[in-house]
N, C-alpha and C. Protein backbone atom coordinates (compact mmCIF):
# COMPACT_ATOMS: atom_id res chain seq x y z
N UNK A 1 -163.43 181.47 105.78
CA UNK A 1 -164.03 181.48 107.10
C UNK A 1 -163.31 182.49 107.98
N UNK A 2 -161.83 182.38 107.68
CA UNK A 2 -161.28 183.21 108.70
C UNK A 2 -161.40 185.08 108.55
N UNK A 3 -161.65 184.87 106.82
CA UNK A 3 -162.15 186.06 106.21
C UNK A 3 -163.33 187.03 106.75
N UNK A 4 -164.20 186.06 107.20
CA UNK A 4 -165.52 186.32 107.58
C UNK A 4 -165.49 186.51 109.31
N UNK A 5 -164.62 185.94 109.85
CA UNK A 5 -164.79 186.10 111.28
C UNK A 5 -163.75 187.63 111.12
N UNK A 6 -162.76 187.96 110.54
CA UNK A 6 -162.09 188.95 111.27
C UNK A 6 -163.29 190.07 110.63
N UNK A 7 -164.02 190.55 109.81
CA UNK A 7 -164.73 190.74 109.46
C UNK A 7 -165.87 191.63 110.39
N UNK A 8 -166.31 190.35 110.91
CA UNK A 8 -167.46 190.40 111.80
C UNK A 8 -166.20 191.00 113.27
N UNK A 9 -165.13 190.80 113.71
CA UNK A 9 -164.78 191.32 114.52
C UNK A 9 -164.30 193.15 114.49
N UNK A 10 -164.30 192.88 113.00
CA UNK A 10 -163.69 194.70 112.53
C UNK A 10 -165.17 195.62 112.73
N UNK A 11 -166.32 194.52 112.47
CA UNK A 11 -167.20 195.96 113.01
C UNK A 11 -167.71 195.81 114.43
N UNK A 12 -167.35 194.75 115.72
CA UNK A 12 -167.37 194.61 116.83
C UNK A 12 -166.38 196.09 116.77
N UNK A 13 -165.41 196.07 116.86
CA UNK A 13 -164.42 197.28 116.96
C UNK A 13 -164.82 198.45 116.82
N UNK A 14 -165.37 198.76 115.62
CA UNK A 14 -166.42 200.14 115.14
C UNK A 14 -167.18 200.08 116.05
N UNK A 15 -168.30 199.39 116.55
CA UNK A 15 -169.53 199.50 117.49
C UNK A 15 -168.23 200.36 118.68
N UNK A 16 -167.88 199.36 119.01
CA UNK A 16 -166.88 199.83 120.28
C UNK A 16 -166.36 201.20 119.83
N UNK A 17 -165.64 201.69 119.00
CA UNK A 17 -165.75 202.94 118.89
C UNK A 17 -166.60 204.11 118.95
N UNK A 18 -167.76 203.59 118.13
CA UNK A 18 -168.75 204.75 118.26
C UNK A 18 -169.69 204.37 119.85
N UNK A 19 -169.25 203.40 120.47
CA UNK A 19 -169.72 203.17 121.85
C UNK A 19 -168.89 204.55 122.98
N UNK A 20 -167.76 204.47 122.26
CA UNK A 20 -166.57 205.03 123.25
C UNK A 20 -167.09 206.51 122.68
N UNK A 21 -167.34 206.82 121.73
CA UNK A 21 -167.39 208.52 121.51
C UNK A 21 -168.66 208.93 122.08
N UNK A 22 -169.79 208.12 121.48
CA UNK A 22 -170.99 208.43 122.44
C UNK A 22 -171.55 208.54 123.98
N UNK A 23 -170.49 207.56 124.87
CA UNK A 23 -170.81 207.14 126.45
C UNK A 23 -169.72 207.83 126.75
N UNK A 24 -168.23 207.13 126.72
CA UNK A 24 -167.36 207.35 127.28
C UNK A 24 -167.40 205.75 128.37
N UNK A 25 -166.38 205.91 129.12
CA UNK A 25 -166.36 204.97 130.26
C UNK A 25 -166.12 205.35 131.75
N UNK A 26 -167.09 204.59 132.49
CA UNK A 26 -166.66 204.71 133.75
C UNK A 26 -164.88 204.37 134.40
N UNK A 27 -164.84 203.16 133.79
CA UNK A 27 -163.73 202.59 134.06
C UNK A 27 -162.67 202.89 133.85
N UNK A 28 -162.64 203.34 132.78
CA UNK A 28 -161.38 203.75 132.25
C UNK A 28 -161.77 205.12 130.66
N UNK A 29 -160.16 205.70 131.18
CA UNK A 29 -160.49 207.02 130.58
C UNK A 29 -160.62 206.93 129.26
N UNK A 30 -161.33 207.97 128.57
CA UNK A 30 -161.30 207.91 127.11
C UNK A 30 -160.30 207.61 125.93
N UNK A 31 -159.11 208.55 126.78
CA UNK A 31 -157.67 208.41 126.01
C UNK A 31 -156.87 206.60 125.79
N UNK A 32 -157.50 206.24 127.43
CA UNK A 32 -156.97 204.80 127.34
C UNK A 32 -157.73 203.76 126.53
N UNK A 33 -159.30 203.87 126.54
CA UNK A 33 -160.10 203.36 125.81
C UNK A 33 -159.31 203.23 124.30
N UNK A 34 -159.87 204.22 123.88
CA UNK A 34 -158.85 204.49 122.73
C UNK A 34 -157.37 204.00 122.04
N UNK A 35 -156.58 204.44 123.05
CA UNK A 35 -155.54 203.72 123.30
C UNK A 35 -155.59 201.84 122.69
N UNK A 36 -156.33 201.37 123.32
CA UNK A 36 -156.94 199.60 123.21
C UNK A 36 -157.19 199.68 122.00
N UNK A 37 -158.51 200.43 121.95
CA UNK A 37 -159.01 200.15 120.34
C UNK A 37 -158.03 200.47 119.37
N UNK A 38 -156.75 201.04 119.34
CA UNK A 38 -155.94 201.53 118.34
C UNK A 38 -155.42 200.38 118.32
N UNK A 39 -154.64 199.51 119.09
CA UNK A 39 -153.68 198.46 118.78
C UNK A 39 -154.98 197.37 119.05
N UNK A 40 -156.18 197.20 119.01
CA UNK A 40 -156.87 196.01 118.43
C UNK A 40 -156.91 196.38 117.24
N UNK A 41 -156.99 197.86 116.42
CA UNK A 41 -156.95 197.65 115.14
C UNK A 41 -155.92 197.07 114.53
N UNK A 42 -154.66 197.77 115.18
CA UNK A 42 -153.66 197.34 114.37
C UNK A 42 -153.38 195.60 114.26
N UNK A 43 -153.80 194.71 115.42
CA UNK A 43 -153.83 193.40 115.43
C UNK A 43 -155.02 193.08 114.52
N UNK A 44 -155.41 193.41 114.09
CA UNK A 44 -156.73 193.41 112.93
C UNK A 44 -156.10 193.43 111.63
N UNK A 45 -155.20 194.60 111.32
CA UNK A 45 -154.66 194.70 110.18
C UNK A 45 -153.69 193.58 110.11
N UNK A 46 -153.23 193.30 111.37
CA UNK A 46 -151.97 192.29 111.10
C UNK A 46 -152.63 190.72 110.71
N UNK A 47 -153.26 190.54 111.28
CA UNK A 47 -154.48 189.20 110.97
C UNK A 47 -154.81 189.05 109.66
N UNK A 48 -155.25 190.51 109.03
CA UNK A 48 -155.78 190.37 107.87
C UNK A 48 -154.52 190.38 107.30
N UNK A 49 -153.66 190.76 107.27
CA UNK A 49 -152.49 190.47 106.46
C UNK A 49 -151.95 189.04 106.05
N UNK A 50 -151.08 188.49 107.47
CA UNK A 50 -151.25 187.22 107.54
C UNK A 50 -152.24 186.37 106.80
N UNK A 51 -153.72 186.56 106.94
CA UNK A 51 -155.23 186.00 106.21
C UNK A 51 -154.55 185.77 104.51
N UNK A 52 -154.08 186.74 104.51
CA UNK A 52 -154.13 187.10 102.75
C UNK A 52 -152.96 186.37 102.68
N UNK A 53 -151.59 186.63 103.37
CA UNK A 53 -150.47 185.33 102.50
C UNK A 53 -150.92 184.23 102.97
N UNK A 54 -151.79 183.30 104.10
CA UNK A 54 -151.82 181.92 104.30
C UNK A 54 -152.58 182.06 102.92
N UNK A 55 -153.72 183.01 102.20
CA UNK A 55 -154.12 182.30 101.04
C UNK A 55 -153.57 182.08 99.96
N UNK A 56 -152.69 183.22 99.59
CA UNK A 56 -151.99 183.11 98.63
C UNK A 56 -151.03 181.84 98.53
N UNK A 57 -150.62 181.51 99.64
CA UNK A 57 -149.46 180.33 99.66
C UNK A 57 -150.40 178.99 99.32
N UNK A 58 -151.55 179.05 100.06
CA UNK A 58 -152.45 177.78 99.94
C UNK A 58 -152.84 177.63 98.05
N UNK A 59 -153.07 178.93 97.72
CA UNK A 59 -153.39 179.15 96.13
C UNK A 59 -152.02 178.28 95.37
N UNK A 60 -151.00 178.50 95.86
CA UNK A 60 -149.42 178.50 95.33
C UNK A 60 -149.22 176.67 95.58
N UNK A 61 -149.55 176.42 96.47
CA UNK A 61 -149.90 174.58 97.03
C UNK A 61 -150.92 174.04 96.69
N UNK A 62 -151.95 174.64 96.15
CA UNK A 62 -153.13 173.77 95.12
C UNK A 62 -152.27 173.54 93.74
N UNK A 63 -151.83 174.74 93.08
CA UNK A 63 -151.57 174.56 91.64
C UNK A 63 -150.29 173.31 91.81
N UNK A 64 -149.60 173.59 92.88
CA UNK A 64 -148.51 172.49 93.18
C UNK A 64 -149.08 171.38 92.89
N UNK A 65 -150.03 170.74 93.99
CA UNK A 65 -150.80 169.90 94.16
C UNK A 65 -151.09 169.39 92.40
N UNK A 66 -151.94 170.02 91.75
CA UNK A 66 -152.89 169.67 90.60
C UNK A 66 -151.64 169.37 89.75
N UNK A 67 -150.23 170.10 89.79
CA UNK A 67 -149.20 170.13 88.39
C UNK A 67 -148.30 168.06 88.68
N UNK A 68 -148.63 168.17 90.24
CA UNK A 68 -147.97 166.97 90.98
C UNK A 68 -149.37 165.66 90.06
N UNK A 69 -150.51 165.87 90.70
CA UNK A 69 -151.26 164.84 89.73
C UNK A 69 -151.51 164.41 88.68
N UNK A 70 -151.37 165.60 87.78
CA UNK A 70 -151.38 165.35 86.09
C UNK A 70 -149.57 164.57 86.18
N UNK A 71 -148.71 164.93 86.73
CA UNK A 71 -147.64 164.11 86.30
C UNK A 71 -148.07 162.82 87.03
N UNK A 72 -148.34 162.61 88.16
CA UNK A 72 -148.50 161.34 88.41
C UNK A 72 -149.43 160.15 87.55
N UNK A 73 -150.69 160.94 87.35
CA UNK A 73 -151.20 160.35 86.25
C UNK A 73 -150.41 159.63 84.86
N UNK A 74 -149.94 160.74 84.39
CA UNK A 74 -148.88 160.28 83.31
C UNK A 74 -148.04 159.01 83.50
N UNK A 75 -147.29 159.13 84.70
CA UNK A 75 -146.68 158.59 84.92
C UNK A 75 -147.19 156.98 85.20
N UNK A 76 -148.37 156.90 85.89
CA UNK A 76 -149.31 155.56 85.68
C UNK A 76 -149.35 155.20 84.55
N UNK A 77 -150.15 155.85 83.71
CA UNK A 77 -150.44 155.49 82.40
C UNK A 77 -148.69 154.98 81.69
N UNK A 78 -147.72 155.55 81.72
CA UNK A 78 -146.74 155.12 80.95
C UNK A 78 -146.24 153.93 81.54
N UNK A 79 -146.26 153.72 83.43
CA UNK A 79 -146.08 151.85 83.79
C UNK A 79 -146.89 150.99 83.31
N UNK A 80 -148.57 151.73 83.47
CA UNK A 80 -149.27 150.64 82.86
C UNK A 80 -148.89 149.89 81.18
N UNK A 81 -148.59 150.61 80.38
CA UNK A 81 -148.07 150.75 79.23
C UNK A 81 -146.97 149.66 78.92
N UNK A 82 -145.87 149.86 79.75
CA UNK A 82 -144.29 149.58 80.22
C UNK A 82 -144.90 148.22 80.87
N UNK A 83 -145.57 148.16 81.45
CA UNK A 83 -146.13 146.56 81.90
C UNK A 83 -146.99 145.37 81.34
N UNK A 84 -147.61 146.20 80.27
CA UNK A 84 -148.32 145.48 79.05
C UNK A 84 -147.12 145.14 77.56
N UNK A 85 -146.36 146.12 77.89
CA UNK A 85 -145.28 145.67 76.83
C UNK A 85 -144.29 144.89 77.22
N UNK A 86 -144.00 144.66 78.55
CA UNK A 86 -143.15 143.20 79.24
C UNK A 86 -143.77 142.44 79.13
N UNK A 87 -145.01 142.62 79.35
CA UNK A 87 -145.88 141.37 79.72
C UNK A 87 -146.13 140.61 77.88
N UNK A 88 -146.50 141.25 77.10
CA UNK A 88 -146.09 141.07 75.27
C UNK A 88 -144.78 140.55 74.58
N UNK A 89 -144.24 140.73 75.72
CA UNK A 89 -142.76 140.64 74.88
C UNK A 89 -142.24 139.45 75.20
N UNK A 90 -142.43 138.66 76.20
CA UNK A 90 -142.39 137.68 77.00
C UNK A 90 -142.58 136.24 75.82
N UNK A 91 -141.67 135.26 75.87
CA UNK A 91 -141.25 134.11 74.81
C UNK A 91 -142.36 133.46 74.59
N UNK A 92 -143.11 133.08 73.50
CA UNK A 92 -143.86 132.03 74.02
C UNK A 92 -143.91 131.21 74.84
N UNK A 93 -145.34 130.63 74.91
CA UNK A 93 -145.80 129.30 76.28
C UNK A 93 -145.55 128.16 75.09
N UNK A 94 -145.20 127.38 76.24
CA UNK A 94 -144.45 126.06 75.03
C UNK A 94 -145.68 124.62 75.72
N UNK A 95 -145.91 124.85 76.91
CA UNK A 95 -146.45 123.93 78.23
C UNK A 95 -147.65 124.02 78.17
N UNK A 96 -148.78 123.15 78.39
CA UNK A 96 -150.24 123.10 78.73
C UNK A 96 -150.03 124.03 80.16
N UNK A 97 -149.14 123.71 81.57
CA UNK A 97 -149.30 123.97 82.88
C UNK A 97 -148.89 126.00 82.40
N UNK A 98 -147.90 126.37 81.67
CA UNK A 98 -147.99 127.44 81.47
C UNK A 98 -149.06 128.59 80.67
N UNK A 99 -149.33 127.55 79.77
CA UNK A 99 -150.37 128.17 79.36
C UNK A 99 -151.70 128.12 80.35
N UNK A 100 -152.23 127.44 81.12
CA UNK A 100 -153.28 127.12 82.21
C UNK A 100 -153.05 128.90 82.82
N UNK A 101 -151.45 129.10 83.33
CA UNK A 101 -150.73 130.07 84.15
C UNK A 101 -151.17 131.21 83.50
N UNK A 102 -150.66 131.21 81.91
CA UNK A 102 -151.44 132.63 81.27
C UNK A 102 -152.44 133.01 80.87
N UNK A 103 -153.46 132.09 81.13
CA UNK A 103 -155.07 132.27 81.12
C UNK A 103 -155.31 132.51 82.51
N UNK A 104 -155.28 131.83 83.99
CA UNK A 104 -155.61 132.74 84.82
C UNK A 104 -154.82 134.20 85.04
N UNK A 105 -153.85 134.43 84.34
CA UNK A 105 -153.17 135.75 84.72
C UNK A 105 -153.85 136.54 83.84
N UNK A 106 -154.42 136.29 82.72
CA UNK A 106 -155.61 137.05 81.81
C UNK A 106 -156.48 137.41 82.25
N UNK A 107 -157.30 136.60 83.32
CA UNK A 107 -158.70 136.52 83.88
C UNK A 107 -158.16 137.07 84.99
């Protein structure tokens, strides 16, 4: 998005240039005109610069992101695992009231 707006502002700038070579201004002189439009370019280039590392870094914090979920995943899967094998390993039920206990903990 931000791609697209500086974009659309880089040829606002051009119009304004070929505005300034064709008319000129009442207001203010050509040289100063000019003058403006040179350092809006250069704040143009600097924008687009900036534009390009916020993406790159955001690119650099997705793969983060995705390398962080596949381990987390894993890492579920091996408690779930680790919790079915406590839960297995556990002495027999000797009791009707315990066994009652490990049928609703089944269900």
């Amino acid at each position: 998005e931000l791609e697209n707006q500086l974009t659309s502002k880089s040829k606002t700038i051009d119009e304004l240039k070929q505005s300034l070579a064709l008319n000129g201004s009442a207001e203010q002189t050509p040289e100063a005109l000019s003058l403006r439009i040179a350092e809006l370019s250069e704040m143009m280039d600097s924008i687009e610069n900036q534009v390009a590392q916020l993406k790159a870094s955001m690119q650099s914090i997705l793969e983060q992101w995705r390398v962080y979920d596949e381990a987390y995943a894993e890492v579920s899967l091996m408690t779930t695992r680790y919790l079915y094998c406590i839960d297995q390993c556990k002495p027999s039920v000797v009791s009707l009231e315990a066994l009652k206990n490990q049928v609703r903990t089944l269900q």
